[in-house]
N, C-alpha and C. Protein backbone atom coordinates (compact mmCIF):
# COMPACT_ATOMS: atom_id res chain seq x y z
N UNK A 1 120.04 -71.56 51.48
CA UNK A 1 118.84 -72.32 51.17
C UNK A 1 118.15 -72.82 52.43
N UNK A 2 118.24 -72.21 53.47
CA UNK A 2 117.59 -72.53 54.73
C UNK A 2 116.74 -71.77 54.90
N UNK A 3 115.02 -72.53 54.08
CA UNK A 3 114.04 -71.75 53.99
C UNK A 3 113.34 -72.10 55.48
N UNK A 4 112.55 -71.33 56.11
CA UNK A 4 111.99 -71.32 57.20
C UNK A 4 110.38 -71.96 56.64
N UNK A 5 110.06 -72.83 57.41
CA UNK A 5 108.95 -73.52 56.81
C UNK A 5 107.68 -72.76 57.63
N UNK A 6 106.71 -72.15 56.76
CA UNK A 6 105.38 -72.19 57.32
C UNK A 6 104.31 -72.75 57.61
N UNK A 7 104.08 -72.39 59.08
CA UNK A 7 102.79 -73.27 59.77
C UNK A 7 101.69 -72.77 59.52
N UNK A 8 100.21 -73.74 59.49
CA UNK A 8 99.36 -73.36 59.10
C UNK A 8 98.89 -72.47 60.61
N UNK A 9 99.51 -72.34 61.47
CA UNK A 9 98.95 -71.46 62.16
C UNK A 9 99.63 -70.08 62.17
N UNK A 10 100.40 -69.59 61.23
CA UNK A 10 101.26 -68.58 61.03
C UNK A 10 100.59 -67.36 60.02
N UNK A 11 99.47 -68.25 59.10
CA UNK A 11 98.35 -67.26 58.79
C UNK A 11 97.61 -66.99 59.78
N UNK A 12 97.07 -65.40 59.64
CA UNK A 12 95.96 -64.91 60.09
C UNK A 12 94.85 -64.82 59.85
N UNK A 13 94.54 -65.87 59.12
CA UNK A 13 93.17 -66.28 58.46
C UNK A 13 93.00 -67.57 59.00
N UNK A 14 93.61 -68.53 59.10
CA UNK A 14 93.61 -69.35 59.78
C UNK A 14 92.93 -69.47 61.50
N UNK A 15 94.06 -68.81 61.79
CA UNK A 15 93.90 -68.39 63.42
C UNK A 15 92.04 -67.94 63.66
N UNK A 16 91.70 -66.94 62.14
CA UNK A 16 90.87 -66.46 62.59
C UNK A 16 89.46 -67.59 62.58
N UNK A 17 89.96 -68.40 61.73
CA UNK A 17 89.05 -69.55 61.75
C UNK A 17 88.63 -70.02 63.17
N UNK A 18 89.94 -71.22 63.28
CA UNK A 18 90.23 -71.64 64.58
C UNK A 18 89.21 -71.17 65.82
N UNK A 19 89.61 -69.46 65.71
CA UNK A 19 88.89 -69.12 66.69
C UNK A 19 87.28 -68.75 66.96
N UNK A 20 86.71 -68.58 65.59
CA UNK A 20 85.41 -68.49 65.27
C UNK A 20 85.05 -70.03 65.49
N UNK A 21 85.55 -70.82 65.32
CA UNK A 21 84.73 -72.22 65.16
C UNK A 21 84.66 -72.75 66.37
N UNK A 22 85.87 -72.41 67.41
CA UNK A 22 86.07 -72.52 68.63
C UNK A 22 84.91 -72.07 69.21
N UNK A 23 84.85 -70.88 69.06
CA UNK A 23 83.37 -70.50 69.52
C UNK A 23 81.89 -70.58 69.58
N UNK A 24 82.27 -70.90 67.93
CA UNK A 24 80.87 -71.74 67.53
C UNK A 24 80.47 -73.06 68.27
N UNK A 25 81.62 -73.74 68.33
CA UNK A 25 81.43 -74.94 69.37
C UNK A 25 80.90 -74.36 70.79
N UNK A 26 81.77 -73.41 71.52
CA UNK A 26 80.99 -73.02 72.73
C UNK A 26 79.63 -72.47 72.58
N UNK A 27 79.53 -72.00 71.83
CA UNK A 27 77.84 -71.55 72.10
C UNK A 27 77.04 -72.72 72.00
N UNK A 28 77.44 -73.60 70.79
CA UNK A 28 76.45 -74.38 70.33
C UNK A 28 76.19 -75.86 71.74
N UNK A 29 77.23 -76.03 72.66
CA UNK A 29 77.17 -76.25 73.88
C UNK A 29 76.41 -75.78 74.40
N UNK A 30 76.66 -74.82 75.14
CA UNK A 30 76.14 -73.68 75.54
C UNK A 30 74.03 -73.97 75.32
N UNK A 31 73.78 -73.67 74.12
CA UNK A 31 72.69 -73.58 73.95
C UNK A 31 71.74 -75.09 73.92
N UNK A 32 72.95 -75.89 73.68
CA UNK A 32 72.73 -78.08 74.04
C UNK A 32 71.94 -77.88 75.01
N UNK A 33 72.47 -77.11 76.07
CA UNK A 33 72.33 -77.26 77.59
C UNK A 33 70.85 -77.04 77.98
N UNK A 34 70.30 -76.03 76.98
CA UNK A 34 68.59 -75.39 77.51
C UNK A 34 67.94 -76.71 76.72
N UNK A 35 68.59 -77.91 75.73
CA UNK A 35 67.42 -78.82 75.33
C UNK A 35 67.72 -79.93 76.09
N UNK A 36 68.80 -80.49 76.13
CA UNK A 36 69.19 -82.04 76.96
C UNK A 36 69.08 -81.81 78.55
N UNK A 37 68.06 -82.63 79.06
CA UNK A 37 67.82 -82.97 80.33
C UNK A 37 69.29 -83.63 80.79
N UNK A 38 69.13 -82.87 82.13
CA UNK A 38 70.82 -83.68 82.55
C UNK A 38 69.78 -84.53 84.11
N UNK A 39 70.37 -85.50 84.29
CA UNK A 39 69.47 -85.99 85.90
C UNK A 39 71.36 -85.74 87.15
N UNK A 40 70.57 -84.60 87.64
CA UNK A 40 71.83 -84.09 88.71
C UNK A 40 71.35 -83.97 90.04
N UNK A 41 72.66 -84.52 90.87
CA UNK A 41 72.31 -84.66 92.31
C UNK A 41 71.86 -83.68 92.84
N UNK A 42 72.49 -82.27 92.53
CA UNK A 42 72.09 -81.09 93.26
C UNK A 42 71.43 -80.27 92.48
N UNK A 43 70.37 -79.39 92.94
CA UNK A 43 69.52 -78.45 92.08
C UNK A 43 69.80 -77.17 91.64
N UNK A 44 71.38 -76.17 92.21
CA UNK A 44 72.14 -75.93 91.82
C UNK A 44 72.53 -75.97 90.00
N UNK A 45 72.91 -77.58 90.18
CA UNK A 45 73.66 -77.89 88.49
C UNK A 45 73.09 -77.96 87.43
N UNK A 46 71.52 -78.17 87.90
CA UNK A 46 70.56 -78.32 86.77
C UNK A 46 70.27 -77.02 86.04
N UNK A 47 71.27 -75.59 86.81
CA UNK A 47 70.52 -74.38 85.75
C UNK A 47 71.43 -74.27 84.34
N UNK A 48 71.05 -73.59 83.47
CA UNK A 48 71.80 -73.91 82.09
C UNK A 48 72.86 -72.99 82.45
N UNK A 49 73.75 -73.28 82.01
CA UNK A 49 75.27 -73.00 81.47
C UNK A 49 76.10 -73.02 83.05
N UNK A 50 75.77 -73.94 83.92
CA UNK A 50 76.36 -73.73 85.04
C UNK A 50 77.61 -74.21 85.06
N UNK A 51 78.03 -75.53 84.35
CA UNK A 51 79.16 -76.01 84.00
C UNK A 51 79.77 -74.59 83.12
N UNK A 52 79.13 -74.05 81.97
CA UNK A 52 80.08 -73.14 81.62
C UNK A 52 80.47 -71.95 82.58
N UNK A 53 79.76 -71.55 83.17
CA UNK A 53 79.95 -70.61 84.28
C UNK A 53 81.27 -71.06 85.63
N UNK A 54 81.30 -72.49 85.86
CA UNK A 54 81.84 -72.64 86.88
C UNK A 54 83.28 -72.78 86.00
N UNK A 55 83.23 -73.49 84.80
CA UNK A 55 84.67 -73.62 84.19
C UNK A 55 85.50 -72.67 84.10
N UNK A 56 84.65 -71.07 83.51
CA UNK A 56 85.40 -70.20 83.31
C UNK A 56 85.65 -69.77 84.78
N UNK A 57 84.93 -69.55 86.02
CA UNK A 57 85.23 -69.05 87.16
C UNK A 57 86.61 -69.65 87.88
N UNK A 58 86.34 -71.50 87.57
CA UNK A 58 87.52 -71.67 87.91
C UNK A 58 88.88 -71.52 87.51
N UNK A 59 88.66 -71.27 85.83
CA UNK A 59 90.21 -70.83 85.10
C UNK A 59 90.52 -69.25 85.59
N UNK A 60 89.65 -68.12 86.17
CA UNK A 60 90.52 -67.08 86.38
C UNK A 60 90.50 -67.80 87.94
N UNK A 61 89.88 -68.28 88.96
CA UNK A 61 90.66 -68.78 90.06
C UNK A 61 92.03 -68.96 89.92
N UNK A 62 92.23 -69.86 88.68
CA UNK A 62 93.92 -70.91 88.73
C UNK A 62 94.44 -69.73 88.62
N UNK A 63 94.28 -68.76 87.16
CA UNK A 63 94.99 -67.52 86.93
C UNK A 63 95.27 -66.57 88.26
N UNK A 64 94.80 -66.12 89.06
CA UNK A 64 94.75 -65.63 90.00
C UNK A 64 95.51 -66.16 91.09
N UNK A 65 95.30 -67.66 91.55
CA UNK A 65 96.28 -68.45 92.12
C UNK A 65 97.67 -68.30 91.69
N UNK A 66 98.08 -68.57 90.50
CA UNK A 66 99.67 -68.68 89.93
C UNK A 66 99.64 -67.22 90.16
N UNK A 67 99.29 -66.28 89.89
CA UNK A 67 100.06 -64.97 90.24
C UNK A 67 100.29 -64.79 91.71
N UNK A 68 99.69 -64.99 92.62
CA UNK A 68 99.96 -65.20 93.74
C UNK A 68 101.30 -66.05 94.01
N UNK A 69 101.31 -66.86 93.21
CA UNK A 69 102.30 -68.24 93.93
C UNK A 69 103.44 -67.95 93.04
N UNK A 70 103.36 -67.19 92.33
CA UNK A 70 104.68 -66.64 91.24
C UNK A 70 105.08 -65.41 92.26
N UNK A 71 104.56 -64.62 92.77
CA UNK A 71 105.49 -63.86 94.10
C UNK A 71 105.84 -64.45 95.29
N UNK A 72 105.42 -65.82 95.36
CA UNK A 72 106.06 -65.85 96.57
C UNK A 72 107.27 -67.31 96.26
N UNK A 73 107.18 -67.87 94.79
CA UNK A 73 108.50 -68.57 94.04
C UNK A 73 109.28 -67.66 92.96
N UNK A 74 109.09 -66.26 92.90
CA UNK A 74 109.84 -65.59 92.04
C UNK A 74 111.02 -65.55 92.10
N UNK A 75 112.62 -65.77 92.09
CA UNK A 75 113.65 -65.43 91.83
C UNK A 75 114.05 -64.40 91.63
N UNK A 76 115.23 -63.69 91.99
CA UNK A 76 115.77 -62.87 90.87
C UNK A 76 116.70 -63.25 89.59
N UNK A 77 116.96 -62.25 88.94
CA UNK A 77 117.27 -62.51 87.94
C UNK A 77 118.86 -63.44 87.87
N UNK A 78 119.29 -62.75 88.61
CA UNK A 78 120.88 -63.35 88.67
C UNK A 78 120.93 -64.31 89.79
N UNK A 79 119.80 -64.79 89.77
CA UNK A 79 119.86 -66.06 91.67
C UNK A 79 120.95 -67.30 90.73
N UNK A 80 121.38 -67.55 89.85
CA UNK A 80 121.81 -68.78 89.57
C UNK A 80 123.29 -68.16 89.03
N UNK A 81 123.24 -67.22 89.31
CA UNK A 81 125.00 -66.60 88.89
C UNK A 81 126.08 -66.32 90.38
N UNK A 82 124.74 -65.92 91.93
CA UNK A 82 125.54 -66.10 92.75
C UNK A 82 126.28 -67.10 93.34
């Protein structure tokens, strides 16, 4: 009688929500940006979606970083058996 309990993220209808609405939120950002005046120091930040542009640039930066820094802290497999 050790039923395994299901999560609502274990449907795939779900997930598929999640991720449509996820998105819906980013665009609908996204498109905020061409009506709300922002007052910014540099003239640079004022073009639309520059925050979205720089966010995603900087998440494959990090991505790109940790693979780097994962070869040069990689282990082998048996380092804790010698």
């Amino acid at each position: 009688m050790n039923k395994e309990r299901s999560r609502w993220l274990d449907a795939r209808e779900n997930v598929t929500r999640l991720y449509r609405g996820l998105c819906a939120i980013g665009i609908g950002l996204f498109l905020l940006d061409f009506i709300v005046h922002r007052h910014e120091e540099l003239a640079f930040a004022t073009a639309p979606g520059f925050y979205a542009f720089y966010g995603f640039f900087a998440c494959v930066l990090l991505v790109l970083a940790a693979k780097a820094l994962r070869r040069v802290l990689k282990r082998p497999e048996d380092y804790y058996e010698r």
